[in-house]
C-alpha atoms as a PDB file:
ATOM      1  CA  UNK A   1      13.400   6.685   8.424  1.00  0.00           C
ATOM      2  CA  UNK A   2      11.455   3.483   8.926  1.00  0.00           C
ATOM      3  CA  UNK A   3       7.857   2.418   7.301  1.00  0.00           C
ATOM      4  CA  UNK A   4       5.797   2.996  10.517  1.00  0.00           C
ATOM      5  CA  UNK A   5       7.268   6.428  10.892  1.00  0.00           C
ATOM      6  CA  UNK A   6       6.006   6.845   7.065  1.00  0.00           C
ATOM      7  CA  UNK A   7       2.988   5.472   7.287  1.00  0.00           C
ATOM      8  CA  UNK A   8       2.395   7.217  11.053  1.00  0.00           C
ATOM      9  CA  UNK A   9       3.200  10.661   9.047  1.00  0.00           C
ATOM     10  CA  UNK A  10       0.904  10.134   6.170  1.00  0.00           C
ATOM     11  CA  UNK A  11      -1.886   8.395   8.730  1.00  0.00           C
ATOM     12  CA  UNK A  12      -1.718   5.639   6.538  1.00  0.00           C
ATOM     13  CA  UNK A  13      -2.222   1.946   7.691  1.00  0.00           C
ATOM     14  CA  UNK A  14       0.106  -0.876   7.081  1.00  0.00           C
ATOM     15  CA  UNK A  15      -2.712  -3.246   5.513  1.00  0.00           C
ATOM     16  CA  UNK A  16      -4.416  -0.750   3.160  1.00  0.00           C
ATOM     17  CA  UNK A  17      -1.266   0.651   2.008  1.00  0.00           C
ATOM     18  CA  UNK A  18      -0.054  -2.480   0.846  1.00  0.00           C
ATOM     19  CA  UNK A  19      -3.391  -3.739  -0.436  1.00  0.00           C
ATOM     20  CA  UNK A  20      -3.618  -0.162  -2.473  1.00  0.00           C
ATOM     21  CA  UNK A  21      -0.074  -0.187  -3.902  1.00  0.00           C
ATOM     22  CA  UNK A  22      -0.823  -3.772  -5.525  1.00  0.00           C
ATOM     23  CA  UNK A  23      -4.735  -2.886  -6.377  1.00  0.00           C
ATOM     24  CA  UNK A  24      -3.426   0.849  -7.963  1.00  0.00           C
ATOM     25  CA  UNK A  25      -1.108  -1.083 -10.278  1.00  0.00           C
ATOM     26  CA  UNK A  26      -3.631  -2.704 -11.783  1.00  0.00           C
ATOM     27  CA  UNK A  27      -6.802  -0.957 -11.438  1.00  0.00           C
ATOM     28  CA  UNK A  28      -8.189   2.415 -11.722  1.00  0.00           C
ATOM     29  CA  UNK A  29      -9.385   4.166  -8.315  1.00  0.00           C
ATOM     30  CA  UNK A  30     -12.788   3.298  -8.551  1.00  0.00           C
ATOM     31  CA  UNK A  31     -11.994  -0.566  -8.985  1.00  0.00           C
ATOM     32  CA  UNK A  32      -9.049  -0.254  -6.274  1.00  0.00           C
ATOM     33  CA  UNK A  33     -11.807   1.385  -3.639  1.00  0.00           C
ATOM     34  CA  UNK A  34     -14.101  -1.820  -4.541  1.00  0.00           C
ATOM     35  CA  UNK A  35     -11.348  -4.333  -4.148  1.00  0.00           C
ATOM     36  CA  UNK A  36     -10.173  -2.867  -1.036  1.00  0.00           C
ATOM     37  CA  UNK A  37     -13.686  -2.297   0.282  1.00  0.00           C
ATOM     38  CA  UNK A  38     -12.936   1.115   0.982  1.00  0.00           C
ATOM     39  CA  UNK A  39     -14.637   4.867  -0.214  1.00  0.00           C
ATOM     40  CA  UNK A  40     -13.129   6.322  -3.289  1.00  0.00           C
ATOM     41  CA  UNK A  41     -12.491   9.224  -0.750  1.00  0.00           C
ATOM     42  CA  UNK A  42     -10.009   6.953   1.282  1.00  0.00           C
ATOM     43  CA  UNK A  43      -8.333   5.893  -2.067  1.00  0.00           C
ATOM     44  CA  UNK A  44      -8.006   9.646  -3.253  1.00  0.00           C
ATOM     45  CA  UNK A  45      -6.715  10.033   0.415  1.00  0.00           C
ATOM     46  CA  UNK A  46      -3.662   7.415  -0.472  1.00  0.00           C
ATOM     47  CA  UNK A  47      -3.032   8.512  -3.882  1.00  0.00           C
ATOM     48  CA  UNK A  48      -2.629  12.259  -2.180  1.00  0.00           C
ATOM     49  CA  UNK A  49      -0.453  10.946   0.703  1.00  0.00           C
ATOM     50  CA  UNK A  50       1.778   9.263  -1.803  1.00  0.00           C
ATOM     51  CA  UNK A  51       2.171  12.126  -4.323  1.00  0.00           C
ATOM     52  CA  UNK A  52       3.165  13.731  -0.802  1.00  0.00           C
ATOM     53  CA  UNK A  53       6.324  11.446   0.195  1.00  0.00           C
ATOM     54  CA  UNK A  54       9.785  12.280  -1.101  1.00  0.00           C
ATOM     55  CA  UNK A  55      10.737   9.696  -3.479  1.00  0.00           C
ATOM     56  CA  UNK A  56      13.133   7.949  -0.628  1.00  0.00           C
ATOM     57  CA  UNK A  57       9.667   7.376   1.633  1.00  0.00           C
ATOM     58  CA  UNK A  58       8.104   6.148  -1.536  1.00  0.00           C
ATOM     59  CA  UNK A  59      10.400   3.732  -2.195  1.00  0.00           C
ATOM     60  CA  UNK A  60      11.032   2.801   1.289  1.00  0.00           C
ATOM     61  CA  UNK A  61       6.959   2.019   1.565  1.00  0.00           C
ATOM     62  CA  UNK A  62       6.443   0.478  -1.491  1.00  0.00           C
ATOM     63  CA  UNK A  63       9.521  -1.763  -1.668  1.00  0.00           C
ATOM     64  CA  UNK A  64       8.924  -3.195   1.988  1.00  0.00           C
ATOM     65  CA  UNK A  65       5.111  -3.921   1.913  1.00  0.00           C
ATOM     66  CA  UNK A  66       5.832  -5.921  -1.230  1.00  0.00           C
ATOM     67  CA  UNK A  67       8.641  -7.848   0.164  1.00  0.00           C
ATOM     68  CA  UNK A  68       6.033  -8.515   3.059  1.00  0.00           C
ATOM     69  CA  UNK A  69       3.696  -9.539   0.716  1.00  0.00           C
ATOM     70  CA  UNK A  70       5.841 -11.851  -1.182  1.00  0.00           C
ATOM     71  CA  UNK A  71       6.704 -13.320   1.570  1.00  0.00           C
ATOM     72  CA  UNK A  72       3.487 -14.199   2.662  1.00  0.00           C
ATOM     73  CA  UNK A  73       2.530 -15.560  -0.343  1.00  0.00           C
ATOM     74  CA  UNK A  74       5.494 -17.861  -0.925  1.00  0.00           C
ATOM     75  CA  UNK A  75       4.920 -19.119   2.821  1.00  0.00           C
ATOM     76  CA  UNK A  76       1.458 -19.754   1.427  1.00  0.00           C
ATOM     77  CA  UNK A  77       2.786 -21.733  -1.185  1.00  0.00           C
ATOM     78  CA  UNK A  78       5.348 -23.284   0.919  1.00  0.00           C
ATOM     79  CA  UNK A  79       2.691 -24.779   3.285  1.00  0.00           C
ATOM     80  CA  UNK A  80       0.343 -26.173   0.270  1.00  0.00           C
END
């Protein structure tokens, strides 16, 4: 299964889901809906869709959005 077939079967987008895995880490749900600019409804939303994923579609999501974001951010780096 690929991540756009995950995220298409949650209706999760690409962006938020990778902003929410890195802001859940670190904050609780009402700071993560702040930081992402988002309703503590859309956050609950996320949380629900991931408790909802087998643990392969987990992984899969979470493990490719943050290789994506790494990636941006060392090309960041790279081009400072």
């Amino acid at each position: 299964m690929e991540v756009d077939e995950i995220l298409r079967k949650y209706s999760l987008s690409r962006d938020t889901a990778a902003q929410y895995i890195d802001a859940i880490t670190r904050m609780n749900q009402t700071e993560t809906a702040e930081r992402l600019d988002v309703s503590r409804d859309t956050i609950n939303r996320y949380k629900n869709a991931f408790q909802k994923m087998d643990s392969k579609e987990r992984l899969l999501l979470i493990s490719t959005l943050l290789q994506e974001e790494l990636l941006q951010q060392a090309a960041k780096t790279g081009n400072q």
